[in-house]
N, C-alpha and C. Protein backbone atom coordinates (compact mmCIF):
# COMPACT_ATOMS: atom_id res chain seq x y z
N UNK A 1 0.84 -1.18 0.00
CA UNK A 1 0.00 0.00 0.00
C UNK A 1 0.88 1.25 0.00
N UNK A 2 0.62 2.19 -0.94
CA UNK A 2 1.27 3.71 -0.35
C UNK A 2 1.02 4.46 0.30
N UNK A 3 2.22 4.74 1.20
CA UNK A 3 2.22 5.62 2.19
C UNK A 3 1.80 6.73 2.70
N UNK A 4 1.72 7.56 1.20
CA UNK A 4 0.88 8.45 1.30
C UNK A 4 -0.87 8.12 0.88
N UNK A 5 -0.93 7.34 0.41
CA UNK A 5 -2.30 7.24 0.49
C UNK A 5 -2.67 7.08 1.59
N UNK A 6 -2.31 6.09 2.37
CA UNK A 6 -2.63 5.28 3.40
C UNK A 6 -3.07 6.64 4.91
N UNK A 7 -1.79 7.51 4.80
CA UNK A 7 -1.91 8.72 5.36
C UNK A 7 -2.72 9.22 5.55
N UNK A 8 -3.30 9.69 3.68
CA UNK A 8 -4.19 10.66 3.69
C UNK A 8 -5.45 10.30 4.31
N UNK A 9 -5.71 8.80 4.60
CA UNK A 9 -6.97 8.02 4.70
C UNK A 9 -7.08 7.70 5.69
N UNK A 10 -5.97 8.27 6.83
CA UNK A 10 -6.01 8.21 8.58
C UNK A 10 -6.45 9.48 8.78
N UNK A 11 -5.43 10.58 8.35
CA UNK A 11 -6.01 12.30 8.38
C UNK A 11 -7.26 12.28 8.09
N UNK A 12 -7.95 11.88 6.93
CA UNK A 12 -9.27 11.63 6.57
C UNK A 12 -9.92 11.31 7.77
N UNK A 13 -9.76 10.40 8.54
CA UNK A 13 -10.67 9.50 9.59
C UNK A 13 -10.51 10.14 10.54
N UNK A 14 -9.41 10.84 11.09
CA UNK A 14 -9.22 11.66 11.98
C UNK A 14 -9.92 13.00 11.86
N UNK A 15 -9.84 13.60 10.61
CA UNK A 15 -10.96 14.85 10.39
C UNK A 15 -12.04 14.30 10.80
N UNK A 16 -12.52 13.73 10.36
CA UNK A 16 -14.47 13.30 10.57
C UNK A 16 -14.43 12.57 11.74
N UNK A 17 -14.35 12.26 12.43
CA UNK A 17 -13.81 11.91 14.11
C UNK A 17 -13.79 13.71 14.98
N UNK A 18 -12.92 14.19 14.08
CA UNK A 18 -12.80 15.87 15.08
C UNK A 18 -14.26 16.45 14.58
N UNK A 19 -14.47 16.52 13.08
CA UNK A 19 -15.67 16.88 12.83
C UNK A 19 -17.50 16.74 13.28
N UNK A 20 -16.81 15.41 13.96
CA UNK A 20 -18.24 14.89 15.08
C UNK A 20 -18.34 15.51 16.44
N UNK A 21 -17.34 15.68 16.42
CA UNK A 21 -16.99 15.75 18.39
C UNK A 21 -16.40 16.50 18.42
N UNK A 22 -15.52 17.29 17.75
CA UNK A 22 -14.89 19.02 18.79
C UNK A 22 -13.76 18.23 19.47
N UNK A 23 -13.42 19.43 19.84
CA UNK A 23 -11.55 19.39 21.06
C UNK A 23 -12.81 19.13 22.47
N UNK A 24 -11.88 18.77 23.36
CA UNK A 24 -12.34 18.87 24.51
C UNK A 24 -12.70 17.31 25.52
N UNK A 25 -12.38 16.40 24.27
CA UNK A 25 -12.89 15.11 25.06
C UNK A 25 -10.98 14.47 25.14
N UNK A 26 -11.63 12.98 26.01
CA UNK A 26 -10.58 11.99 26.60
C UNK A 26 -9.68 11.84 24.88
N UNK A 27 -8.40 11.20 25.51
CA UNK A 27 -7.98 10.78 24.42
C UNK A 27 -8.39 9.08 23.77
N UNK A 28 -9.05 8.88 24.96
CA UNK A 28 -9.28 7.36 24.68
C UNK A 28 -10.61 7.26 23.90
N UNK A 29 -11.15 8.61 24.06
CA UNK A 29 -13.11 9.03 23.20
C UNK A 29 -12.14 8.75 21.48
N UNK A 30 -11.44 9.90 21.10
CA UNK A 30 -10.99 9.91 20.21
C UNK A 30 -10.11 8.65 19.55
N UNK A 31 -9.39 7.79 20.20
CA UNK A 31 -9.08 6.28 19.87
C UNK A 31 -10.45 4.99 19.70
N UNK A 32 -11.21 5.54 21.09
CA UNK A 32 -12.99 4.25 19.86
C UNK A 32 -13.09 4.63 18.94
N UNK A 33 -13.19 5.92 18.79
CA UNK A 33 -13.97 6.87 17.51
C UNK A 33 -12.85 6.59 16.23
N UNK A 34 -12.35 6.80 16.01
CA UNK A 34 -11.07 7.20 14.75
C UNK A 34 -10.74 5.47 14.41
N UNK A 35 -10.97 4.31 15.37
CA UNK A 35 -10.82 2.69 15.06
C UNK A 35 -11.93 2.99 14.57
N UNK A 36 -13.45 3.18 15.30
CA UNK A 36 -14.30 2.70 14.59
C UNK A 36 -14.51 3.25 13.14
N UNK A 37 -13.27 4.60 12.69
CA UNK A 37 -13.79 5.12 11.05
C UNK A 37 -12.74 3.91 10.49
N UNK A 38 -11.97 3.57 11.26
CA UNK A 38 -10.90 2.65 10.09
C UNK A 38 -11.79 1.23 9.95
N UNK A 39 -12.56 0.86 10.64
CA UNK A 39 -13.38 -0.71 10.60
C UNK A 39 -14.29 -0.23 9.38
N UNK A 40 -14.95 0.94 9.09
CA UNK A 40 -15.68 1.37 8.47
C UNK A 40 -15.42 1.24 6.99
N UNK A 41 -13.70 1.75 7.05
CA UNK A 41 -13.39 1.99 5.68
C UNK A 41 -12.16 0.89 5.27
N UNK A 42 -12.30 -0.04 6.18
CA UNK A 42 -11.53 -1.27 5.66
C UNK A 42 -10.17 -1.59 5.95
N UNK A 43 -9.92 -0.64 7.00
CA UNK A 43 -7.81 -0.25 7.06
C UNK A 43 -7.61 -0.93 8.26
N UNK A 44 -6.85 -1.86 8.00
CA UNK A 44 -6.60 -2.83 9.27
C UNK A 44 -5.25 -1.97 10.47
N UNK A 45 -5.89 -2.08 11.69
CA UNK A 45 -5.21 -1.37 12.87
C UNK A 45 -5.02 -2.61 13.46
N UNK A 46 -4.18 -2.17 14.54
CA UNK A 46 -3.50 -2.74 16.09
C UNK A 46 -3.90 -1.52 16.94
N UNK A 47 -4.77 -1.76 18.00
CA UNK A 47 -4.81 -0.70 19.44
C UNK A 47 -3.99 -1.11 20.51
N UNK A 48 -3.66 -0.17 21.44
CA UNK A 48 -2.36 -0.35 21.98
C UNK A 48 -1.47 -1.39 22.35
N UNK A 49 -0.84 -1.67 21.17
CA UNK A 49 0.16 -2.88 20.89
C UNK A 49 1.70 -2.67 21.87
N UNK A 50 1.89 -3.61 22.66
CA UNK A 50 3.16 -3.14 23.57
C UNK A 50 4.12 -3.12 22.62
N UNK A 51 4.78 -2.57 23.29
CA UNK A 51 5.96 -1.84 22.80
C UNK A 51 7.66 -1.83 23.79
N UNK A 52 8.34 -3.51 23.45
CA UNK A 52 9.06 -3.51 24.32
C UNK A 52 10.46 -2.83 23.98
N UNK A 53 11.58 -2.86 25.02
CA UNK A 53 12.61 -2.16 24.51
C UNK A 53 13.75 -3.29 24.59
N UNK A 54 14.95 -2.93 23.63
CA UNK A 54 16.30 -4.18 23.78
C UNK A 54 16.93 -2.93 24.59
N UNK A 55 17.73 -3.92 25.37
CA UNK A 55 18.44 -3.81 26.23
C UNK A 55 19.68 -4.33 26.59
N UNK A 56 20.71 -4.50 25.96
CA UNK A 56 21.97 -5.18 26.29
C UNK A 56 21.86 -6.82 25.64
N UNK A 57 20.59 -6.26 24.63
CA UNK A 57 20.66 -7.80 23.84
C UNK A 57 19.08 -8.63 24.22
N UNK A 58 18.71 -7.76 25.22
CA UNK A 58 17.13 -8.91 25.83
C UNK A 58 16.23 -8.16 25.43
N UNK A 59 15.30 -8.15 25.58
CA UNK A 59 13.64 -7.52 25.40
C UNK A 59 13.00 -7.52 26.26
N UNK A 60 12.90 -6.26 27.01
CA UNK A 60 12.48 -5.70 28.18
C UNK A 60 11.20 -5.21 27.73
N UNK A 61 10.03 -5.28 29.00
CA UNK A 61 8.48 -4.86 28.43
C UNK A 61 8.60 -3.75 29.74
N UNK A 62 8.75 -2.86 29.24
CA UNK A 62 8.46 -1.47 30.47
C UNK A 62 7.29 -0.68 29.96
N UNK A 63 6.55 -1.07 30.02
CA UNK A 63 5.30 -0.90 29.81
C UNK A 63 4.97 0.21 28.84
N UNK A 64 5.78 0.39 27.54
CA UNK A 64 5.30 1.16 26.82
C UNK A 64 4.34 0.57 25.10
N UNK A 65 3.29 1.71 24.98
CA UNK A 65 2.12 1.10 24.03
C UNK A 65 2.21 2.29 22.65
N UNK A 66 1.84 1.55 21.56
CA UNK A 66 1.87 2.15 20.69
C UNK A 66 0.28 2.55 20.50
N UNK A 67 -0.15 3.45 20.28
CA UNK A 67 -1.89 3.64 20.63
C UNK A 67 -2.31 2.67 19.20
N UNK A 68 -1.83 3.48 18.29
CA UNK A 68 -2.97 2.38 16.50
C UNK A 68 -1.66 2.63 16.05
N UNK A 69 -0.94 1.11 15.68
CA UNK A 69 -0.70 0.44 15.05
C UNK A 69 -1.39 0.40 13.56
N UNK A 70 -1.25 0.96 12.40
CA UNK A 70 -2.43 1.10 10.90
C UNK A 70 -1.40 0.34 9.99
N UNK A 71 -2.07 -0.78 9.43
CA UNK A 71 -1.31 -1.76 8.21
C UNK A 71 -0.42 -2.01 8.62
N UNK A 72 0.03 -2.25 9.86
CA UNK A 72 1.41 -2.46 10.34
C UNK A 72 2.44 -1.97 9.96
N UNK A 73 2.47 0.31 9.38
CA UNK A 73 3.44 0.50 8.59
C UNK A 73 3.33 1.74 9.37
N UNK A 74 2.23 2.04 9.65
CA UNK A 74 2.10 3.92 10.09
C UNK A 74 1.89 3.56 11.95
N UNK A 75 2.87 4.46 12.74
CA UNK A 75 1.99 4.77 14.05
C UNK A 75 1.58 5.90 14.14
N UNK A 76 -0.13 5.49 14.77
CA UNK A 76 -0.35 6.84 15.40
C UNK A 76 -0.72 7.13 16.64
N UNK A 77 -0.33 8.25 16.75
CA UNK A 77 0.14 8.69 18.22
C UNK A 77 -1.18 9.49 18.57
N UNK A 78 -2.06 9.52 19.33
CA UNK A 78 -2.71 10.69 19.71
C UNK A 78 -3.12 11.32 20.95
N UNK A 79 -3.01 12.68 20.85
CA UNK A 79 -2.97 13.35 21.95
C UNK A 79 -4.45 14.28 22.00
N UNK A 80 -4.40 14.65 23.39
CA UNK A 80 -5.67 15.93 23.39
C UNK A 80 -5.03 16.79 24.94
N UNK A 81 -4.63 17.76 24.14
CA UNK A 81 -3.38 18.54 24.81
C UNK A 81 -3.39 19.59 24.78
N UNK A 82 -3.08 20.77 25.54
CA UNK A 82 -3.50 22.03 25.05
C UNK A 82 -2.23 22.62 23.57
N UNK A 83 -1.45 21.89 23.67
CA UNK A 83 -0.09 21.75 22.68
C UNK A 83 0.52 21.13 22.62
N UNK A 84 1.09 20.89 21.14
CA UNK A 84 2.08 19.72 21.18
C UNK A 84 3.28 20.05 21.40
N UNK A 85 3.99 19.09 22.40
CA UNK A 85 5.37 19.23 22.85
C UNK A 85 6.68 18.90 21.73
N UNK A 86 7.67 18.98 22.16
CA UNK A 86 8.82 18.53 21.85
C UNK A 86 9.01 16.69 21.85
N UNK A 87 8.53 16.76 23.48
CA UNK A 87 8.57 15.73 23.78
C UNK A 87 7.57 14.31 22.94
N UNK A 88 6.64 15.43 22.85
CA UNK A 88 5.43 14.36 21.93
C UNK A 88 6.19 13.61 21.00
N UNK A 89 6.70 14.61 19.82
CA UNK A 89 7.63 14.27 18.74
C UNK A 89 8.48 13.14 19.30
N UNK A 90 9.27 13.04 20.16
CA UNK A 90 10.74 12.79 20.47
C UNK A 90 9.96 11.16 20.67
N UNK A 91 8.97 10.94 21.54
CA UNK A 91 8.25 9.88 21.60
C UNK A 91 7.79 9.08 20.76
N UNK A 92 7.17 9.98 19.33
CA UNK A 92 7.05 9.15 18.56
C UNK A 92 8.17 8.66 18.06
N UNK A 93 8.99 9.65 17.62
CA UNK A 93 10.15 8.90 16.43
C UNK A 93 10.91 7.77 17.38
N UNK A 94 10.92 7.82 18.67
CA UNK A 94 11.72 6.71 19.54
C UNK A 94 10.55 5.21 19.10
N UNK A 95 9.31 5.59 18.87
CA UNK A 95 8.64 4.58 18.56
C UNK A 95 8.57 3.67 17.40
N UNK A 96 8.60 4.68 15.95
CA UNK A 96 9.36 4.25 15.35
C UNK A 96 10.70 3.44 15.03
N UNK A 97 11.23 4.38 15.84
CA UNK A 97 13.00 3.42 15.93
C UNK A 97 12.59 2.01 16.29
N UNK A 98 12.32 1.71 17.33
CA UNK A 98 11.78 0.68 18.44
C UNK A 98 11.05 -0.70 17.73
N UNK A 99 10.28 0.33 16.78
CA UNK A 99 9.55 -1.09 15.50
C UNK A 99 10.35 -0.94 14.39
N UNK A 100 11.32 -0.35 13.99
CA UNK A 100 11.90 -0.06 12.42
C UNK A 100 10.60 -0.02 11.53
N UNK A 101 10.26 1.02 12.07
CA UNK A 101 9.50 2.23 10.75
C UNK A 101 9.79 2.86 10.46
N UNK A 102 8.99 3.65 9.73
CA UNK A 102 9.43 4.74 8.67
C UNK A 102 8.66 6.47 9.24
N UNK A 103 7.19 5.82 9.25
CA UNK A 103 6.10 7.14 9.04
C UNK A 103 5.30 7.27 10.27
N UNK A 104 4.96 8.35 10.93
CA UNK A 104 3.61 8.09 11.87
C UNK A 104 3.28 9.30 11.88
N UNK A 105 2.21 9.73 12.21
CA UNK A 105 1.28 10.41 12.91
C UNK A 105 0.80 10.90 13.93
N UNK A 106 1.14 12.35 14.46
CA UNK A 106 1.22 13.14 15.85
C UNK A 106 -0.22 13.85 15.58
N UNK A 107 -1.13 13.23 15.63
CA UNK A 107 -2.68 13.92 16.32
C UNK A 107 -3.05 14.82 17.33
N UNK A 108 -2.92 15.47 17.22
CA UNK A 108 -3.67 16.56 18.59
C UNK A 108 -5.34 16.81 18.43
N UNK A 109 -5.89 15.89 19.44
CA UNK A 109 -7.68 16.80 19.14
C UNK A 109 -7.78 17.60 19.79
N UNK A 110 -6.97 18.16 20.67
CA UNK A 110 -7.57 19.22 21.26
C UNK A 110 -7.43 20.87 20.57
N UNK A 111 -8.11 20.65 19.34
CA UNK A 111 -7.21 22.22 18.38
C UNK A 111 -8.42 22.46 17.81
N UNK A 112 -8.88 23.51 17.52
CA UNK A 112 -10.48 24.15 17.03
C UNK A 112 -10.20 23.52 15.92
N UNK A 113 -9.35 23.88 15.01
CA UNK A 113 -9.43 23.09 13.49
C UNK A 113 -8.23 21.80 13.05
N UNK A 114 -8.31 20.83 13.10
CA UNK A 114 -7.58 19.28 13.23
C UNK A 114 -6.64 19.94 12.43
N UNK A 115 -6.35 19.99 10.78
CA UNK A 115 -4.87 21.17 10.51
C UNK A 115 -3.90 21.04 11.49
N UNK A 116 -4.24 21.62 12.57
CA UNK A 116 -3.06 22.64 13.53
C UNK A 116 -3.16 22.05 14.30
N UNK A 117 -3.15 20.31 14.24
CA UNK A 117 -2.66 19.01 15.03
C UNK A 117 -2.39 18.19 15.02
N UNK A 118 -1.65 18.66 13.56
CA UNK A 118 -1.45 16.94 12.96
C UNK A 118 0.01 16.93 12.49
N UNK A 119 0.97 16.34 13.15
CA UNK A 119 2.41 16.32 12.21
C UNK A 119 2.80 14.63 11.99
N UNK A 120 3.40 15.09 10.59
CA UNK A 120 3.72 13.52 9.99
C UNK A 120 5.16 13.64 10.42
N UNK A 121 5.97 12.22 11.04
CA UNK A 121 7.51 12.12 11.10
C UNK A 121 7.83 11.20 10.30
N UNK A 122 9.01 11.34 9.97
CA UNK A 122 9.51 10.26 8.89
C UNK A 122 10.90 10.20 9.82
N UNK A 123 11.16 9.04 9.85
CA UNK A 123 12.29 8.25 10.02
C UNK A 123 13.51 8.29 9.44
């Protein structure tokens, strides 16, 4: 599948997800909601898939989760925040590293217009 399609067709699901419901809710409202547009439109996800770390050669589970897992190629990350951090970023791309990916997706719903919450990282 391409990458950028695949993208455009999460941003897609994520608009009409913000377009129902506004800034202001849980981040976990916005993770039912945005799975249930991908069941809708056919795009196979993972919800919070652990996410262990190597360590001197072993595979340590310190309890970190990737929220959606999409085609097993894109993560996305989402937040409902009054802004996105540094740190947000720094989190994803460590997540990436962690699975050897490429692409994901930094969501913010908490923003009057979805636009001005959405950054793509590339690897």
């Amino acid at each position: 599948m391409d990458i950028n399609h695949l993208t455009g067709q999460i941003i897609g699901a994520a608009i009409e997800v913000h377009k129902e419901l506004g800034p202001g809710l849980l981040e976990s409202t916005y993770e039912e909601c945005i799975c249930h547009e991908f069941k809708l439109h056919h795009i196979n996800y993972e919800r919070q898939q652990s996410l262990p770390i190597k360590y001197k050669g072993i595979k340590l589970d310190c309890g970190y989760r990737i929220d959606i897992l999409v085609e097993n190629i894109v993560i996305l990350e989402l937040k409902s925040v009054d802004g996105l951090l540094p740190i947000h970023e720094a989190q994803l791309l460590t997540y990436l590293k962690l699975r050897a990916l490429k692409v994901g997706l930094l969501i913010n719903f908490n923003v009057p217009v979805l636009r001005q919450g959405i950054k793509r990282l590339i690897l």
